[in-house]
PDB file of N, CA and C in Angstrom:
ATOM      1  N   UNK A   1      88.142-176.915 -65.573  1.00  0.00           N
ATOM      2  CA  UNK A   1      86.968-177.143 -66.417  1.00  0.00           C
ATOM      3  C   UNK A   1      86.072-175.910 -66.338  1.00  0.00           C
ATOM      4  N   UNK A   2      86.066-175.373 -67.587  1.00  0.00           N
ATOM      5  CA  UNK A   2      84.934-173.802 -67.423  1.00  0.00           C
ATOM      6  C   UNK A   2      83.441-174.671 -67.652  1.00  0.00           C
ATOM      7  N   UNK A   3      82.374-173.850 -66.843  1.00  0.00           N
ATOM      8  CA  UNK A   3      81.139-174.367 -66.973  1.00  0.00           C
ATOM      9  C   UNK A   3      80.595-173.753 -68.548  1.00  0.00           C
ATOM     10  N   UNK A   4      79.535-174.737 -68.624  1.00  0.00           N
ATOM     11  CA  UNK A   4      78.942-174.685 -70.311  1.00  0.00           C
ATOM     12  C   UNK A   4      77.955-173.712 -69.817  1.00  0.00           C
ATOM     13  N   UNK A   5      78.515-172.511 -70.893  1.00  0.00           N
ATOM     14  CA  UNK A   5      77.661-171.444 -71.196  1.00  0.00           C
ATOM     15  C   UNK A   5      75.722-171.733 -71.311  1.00  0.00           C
ATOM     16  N   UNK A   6      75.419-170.607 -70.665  1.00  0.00           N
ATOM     17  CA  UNK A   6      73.950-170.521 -70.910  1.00  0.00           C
ATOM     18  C   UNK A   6      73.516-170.244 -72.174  1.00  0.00           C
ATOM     19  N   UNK A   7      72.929-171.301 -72.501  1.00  0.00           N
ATOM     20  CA  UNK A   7      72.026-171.159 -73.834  1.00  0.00           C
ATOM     21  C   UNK A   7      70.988-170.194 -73.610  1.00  0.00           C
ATOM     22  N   UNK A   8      70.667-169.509 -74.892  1.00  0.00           N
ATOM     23  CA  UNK A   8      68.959-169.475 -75.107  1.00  0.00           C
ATOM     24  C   UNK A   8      68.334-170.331 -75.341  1.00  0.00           C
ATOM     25  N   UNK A   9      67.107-170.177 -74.817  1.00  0.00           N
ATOM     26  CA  UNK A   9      66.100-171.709 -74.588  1.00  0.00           C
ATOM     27  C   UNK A   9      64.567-170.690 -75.270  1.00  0.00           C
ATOM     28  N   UNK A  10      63.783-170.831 -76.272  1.00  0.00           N
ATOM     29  CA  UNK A  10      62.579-171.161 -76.896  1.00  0.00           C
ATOM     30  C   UNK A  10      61.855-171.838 -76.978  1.00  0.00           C
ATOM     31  N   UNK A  11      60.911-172.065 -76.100  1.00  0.00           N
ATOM     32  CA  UNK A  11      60.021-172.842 -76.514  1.00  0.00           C
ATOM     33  C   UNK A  11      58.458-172.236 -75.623  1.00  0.00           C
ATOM     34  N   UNK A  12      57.470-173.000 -76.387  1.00  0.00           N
ATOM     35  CA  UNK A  12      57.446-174.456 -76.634  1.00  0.00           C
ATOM     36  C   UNK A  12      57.717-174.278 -78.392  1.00  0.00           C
ATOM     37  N   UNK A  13      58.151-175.045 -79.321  1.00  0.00           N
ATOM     38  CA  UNK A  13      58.529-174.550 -80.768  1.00  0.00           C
ATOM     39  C   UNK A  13      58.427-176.206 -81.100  1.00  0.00           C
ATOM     40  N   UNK A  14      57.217-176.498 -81.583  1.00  0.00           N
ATOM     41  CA  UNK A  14      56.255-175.521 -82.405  1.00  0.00           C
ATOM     42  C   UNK A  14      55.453-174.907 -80.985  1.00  0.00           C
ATOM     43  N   UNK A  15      55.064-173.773 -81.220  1.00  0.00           N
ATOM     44  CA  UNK A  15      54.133-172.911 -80.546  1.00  0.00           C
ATOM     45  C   UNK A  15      52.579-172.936 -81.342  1.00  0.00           C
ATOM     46  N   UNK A  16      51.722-172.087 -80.278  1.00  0.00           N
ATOM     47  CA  UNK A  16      50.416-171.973 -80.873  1.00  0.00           C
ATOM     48  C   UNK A  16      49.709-170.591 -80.049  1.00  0.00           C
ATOM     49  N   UNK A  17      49.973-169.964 -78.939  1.00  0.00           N
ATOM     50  CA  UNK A  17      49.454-169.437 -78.145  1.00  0.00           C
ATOM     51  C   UNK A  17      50.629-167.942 -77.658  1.00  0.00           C
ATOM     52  N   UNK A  18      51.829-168.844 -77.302  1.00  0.00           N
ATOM     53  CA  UNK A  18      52.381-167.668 -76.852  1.00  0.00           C
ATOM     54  C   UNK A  18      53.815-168.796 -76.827  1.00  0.00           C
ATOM     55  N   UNK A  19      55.162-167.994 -76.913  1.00  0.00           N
ATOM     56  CA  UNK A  19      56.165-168.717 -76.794  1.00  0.00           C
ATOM     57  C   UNK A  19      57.126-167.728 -75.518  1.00  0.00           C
ATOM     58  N   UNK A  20      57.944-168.737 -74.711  1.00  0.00           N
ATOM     59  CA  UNK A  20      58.649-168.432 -73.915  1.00  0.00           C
ATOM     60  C   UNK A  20      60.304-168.296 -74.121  1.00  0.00           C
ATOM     61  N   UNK A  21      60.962-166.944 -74.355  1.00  0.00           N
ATOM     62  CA  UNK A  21      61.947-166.771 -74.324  1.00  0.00           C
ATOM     63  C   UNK A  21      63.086-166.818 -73.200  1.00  0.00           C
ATOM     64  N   UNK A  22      64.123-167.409 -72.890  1.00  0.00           N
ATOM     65  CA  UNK A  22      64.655-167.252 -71.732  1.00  0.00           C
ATOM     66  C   UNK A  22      66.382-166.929 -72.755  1.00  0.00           C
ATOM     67  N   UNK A  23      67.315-165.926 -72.083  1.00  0.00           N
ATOM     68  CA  UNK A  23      68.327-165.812 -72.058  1.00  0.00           C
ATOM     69  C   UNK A  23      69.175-165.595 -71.316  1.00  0.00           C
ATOM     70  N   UNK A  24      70.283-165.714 -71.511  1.00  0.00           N
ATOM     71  CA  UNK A  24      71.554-165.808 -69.937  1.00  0.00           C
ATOM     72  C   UNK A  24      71.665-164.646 -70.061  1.00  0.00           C
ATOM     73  N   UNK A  25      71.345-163.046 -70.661  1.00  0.00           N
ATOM     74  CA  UNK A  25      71.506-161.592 -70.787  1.00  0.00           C
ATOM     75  C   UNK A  25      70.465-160.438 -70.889  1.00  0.00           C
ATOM     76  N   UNK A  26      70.155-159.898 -70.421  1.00  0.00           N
ATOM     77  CA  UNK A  26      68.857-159.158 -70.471  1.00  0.00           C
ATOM     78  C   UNK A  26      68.683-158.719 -71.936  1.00  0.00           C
ATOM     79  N   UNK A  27      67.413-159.039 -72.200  1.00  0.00           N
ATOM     80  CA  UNK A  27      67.044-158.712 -73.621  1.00  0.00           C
ATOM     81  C   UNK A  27      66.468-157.970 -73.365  1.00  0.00           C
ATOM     82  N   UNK A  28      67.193-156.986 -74.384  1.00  0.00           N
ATOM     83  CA  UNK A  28      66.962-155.323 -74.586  1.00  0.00           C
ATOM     84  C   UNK A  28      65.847-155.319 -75.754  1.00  0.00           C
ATOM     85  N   UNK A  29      65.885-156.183 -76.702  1.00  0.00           N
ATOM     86  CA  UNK A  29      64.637-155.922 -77.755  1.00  0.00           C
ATOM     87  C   UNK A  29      64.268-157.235 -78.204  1.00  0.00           C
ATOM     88  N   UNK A  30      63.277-157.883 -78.551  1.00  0.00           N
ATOM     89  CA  UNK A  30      62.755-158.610 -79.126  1.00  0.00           C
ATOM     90  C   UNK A  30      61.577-158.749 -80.507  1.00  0.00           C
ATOM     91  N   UNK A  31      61.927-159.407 -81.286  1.00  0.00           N
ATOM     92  CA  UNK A  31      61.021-159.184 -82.592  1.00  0.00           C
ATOM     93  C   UNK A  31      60.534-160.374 -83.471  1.00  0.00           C
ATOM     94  N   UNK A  32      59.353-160.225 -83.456  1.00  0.00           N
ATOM     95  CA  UNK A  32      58.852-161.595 -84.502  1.00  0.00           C
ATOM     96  C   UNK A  32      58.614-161.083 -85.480  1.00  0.00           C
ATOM     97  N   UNK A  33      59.487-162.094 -87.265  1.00  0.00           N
ATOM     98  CA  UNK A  33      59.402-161.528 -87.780  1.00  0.00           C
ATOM     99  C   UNK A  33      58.826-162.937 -88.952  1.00  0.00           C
ATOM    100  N   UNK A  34      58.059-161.997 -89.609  1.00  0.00           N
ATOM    101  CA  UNK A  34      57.264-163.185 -91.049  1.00  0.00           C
ATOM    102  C   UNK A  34      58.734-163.410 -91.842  1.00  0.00           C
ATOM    103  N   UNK A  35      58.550-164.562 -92.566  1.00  0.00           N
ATOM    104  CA  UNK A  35      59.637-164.774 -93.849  1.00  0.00           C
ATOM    105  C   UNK A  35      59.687-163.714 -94.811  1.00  0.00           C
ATOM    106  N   UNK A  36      58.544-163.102 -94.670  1.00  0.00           N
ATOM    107  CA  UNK A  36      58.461-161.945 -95.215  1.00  0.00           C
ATOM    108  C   UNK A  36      59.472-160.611 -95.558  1.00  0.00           C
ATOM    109  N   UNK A  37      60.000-160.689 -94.017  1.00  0.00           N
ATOM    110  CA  UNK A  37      60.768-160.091 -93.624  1.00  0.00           C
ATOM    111  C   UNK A  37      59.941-158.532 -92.379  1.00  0.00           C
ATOM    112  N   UNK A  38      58.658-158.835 -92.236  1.00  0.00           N
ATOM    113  CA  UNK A  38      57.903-157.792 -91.871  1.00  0.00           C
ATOM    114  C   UNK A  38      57.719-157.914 -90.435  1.00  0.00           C
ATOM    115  N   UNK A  39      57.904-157.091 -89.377  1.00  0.00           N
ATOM    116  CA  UNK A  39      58.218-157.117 -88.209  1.00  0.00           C
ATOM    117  C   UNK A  39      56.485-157.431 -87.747  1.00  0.00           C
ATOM    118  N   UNK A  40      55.399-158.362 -86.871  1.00  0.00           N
ATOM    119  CA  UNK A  40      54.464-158.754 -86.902  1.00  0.00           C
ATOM    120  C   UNK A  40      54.650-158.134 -84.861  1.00  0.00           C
ATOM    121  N   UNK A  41      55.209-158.504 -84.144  1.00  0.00           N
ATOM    122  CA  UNK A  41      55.806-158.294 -82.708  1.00  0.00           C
ATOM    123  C   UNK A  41      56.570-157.770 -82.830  1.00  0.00           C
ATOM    124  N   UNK A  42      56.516-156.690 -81.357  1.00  0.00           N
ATOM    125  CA  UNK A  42      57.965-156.349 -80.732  1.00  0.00           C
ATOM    126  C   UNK A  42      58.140-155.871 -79.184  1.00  0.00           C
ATOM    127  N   UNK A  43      58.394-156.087 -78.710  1.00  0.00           N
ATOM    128  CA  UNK A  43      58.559-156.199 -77.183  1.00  0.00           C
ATOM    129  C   UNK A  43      60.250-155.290 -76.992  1.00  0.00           C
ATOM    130  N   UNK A  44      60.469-154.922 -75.552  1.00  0.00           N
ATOM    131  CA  UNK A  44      61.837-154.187 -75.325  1.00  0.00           C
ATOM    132  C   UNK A  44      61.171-155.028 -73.854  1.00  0.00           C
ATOM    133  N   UNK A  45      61.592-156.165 -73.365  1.00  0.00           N
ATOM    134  CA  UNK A  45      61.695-156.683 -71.794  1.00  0.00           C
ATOM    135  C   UNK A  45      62.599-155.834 -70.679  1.00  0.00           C
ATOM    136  N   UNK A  46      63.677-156.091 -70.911  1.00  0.00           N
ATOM    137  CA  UNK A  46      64.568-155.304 -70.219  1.00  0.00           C
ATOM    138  C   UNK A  46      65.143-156.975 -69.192  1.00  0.00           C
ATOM    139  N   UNK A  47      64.203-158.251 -69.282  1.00  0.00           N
ATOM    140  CA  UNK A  47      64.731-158.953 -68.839  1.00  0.00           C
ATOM    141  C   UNK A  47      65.044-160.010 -69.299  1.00  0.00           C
ATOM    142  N   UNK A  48      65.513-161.012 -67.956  1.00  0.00           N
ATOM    143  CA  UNK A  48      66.208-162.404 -68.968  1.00  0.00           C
ATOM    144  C   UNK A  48      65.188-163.794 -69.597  1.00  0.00           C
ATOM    145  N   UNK A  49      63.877-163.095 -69.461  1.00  0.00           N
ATOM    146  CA  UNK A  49      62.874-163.879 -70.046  1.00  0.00           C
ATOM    147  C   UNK A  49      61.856-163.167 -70.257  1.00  0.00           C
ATOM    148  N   UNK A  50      61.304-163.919 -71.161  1.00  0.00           N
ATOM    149  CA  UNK A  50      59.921-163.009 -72.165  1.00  0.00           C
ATOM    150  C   UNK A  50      59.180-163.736 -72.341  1.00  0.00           C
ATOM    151  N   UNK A  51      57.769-163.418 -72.440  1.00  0.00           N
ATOM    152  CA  UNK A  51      56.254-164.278 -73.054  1.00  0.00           C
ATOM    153  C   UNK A  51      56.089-163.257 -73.950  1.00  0.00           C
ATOM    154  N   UNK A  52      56.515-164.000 -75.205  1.00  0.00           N
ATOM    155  CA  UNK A  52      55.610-163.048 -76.748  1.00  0.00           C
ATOM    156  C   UNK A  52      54.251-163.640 -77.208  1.00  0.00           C
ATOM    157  N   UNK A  53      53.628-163.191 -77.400  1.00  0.00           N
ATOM    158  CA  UNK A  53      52.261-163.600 -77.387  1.00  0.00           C
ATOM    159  C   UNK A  53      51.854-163.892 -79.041  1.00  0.00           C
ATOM    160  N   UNK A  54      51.269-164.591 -79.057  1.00  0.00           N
ATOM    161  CA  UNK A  54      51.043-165.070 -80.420  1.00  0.00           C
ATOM    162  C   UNK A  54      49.758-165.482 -81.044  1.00  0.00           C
ATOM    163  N   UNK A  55      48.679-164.472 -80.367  1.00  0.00           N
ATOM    164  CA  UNK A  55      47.486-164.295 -80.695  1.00  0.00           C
ATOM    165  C   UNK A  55      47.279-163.391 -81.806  1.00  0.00           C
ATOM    166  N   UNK A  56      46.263-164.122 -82.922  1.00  0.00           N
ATOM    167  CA  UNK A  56      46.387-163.341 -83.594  1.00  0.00           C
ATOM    168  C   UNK A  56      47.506-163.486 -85.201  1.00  0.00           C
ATOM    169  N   UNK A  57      48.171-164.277 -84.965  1.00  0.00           N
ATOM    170  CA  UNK A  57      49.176-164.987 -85.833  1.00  0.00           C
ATOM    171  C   UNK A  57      48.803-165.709 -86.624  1.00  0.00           C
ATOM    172  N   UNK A  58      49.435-165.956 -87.958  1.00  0.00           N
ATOM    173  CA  UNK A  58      48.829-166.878 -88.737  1.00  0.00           C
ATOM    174  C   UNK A  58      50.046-168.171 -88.567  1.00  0.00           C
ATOM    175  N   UNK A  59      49.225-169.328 -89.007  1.00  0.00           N
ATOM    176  CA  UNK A  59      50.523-170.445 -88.920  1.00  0.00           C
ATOM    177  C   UNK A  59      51.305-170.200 -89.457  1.00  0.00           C
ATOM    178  N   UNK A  60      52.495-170.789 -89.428  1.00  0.00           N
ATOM    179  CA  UNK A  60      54.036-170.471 -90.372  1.00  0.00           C
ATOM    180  C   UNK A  60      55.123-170.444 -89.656  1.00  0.00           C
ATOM    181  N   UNK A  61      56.253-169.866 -90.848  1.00  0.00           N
ATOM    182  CA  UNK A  61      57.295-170.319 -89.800  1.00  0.00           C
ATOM    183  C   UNK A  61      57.849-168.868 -89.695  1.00  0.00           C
ATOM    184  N   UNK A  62      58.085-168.175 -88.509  1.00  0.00           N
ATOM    185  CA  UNK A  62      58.595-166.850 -88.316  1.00  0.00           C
ATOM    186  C   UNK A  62      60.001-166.882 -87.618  1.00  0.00           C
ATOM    187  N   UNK A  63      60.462-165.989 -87.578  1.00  0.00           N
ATOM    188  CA  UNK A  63      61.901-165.131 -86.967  1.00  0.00           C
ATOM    189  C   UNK A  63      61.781-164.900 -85.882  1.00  0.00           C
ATOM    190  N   UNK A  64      62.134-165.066 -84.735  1.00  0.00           N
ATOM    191  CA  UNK A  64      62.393-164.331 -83.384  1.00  0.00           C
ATOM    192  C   UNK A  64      63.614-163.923 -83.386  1.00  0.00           C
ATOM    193  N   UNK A  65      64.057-162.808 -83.454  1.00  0.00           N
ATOM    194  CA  UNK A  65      64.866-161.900 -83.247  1.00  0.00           C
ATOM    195  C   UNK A  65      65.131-161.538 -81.795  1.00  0.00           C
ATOM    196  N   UNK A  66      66.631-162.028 -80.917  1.00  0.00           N
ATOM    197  CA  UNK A  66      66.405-161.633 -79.719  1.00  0.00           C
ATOM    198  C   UNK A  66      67.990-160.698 -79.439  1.00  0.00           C
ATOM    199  N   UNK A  67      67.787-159.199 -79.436  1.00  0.00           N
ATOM    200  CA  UNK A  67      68.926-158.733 -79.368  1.00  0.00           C
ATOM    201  C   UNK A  67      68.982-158.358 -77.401  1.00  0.00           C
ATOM    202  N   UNK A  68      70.619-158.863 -77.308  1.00  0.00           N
ATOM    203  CA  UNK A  68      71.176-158.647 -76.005  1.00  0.00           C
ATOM    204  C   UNK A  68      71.640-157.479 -75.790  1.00  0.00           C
ATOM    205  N   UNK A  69      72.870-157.482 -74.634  1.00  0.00           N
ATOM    206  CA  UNK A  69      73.577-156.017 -74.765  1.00  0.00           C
ATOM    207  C   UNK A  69      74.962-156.482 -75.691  1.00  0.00           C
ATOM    208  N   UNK A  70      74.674-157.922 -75.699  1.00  0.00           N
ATOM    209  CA  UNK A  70      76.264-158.960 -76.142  1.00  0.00           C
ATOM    210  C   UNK A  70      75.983-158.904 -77.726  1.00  0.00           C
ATOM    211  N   UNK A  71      75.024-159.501 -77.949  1.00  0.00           N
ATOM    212  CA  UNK A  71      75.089-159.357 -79.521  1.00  0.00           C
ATOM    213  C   UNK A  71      73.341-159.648 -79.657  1.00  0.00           C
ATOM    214  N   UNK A  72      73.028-159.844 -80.865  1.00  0.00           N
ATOM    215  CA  UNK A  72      71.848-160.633 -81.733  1.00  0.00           C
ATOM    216  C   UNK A  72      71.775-161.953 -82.168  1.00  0.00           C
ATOM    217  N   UNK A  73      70.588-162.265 -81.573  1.00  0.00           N
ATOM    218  CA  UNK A  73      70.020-163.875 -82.130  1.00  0.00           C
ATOM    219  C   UNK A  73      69.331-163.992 -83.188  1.00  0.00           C
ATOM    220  N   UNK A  74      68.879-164.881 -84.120  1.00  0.00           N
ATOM    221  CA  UNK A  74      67.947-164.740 -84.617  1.00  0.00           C
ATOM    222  C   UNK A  74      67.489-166.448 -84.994  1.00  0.00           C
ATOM    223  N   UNK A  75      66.346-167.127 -84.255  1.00  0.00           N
ATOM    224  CA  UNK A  75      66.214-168.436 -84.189  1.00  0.00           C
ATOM    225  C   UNK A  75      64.526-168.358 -85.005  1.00  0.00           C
ATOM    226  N   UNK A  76      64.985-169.584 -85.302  1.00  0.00           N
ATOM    227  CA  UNK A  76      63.245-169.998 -86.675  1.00  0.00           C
ATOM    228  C   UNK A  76      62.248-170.719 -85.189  1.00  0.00           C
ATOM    229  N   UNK A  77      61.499-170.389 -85.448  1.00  0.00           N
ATOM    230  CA  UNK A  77      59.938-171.120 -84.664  1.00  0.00           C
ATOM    231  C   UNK A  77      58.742-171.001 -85.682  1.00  0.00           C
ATOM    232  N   UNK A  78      58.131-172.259 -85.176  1.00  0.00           N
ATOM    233  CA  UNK A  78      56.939-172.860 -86.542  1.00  0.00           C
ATOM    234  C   UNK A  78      55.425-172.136 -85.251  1.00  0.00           C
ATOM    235  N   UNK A  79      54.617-171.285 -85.975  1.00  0.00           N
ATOM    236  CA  UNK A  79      53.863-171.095 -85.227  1.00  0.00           C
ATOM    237  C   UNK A  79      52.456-172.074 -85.707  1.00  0.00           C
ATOM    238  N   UNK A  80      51.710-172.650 -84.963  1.00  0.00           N
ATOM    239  CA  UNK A  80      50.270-174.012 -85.122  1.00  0.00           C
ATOM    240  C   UNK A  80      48.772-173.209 -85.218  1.00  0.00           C
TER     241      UNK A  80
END
């Protein structure tokens, strides 16, 4: 039996303040992005969890973009 892979975990979603990224791979870049398509955040952690801050944001629903060394994420969060 192989163990179940580590997810990425986001939250709290919906957010209002700041949201917490966690991944099983060091994230090399991170990006919040409007439907827009317009990059609003961007962070380079270097680790396997992040606080993007979300002061300053308007409500809506944006992009977090979380690229690894493995590949790219890209998950919806509703910001309050």
């Amino acid at each position: 039996i192989f163990p179940e892979p580590v997810a990425l975990r986001i939250y709290p979603n919906p957010a209002s303040e700041s949201v917490q990224i966690e991944a099983p791979e060091t994230i090399k870049k991170l990006e919040l992005i409007s439907l827009e398509g317009k990059t609003m955040r961007q962070l380079q952690p270097n680790t396997t969890a992040a606080l993007l801050n979300l002061s300053g944001i308007k409500s809506g629903i944006y992009f977090v973009r979380i690229q690894t060394a493995g590949k790219t994420t890209t998950e919806k969060i509703l910001v309050k």
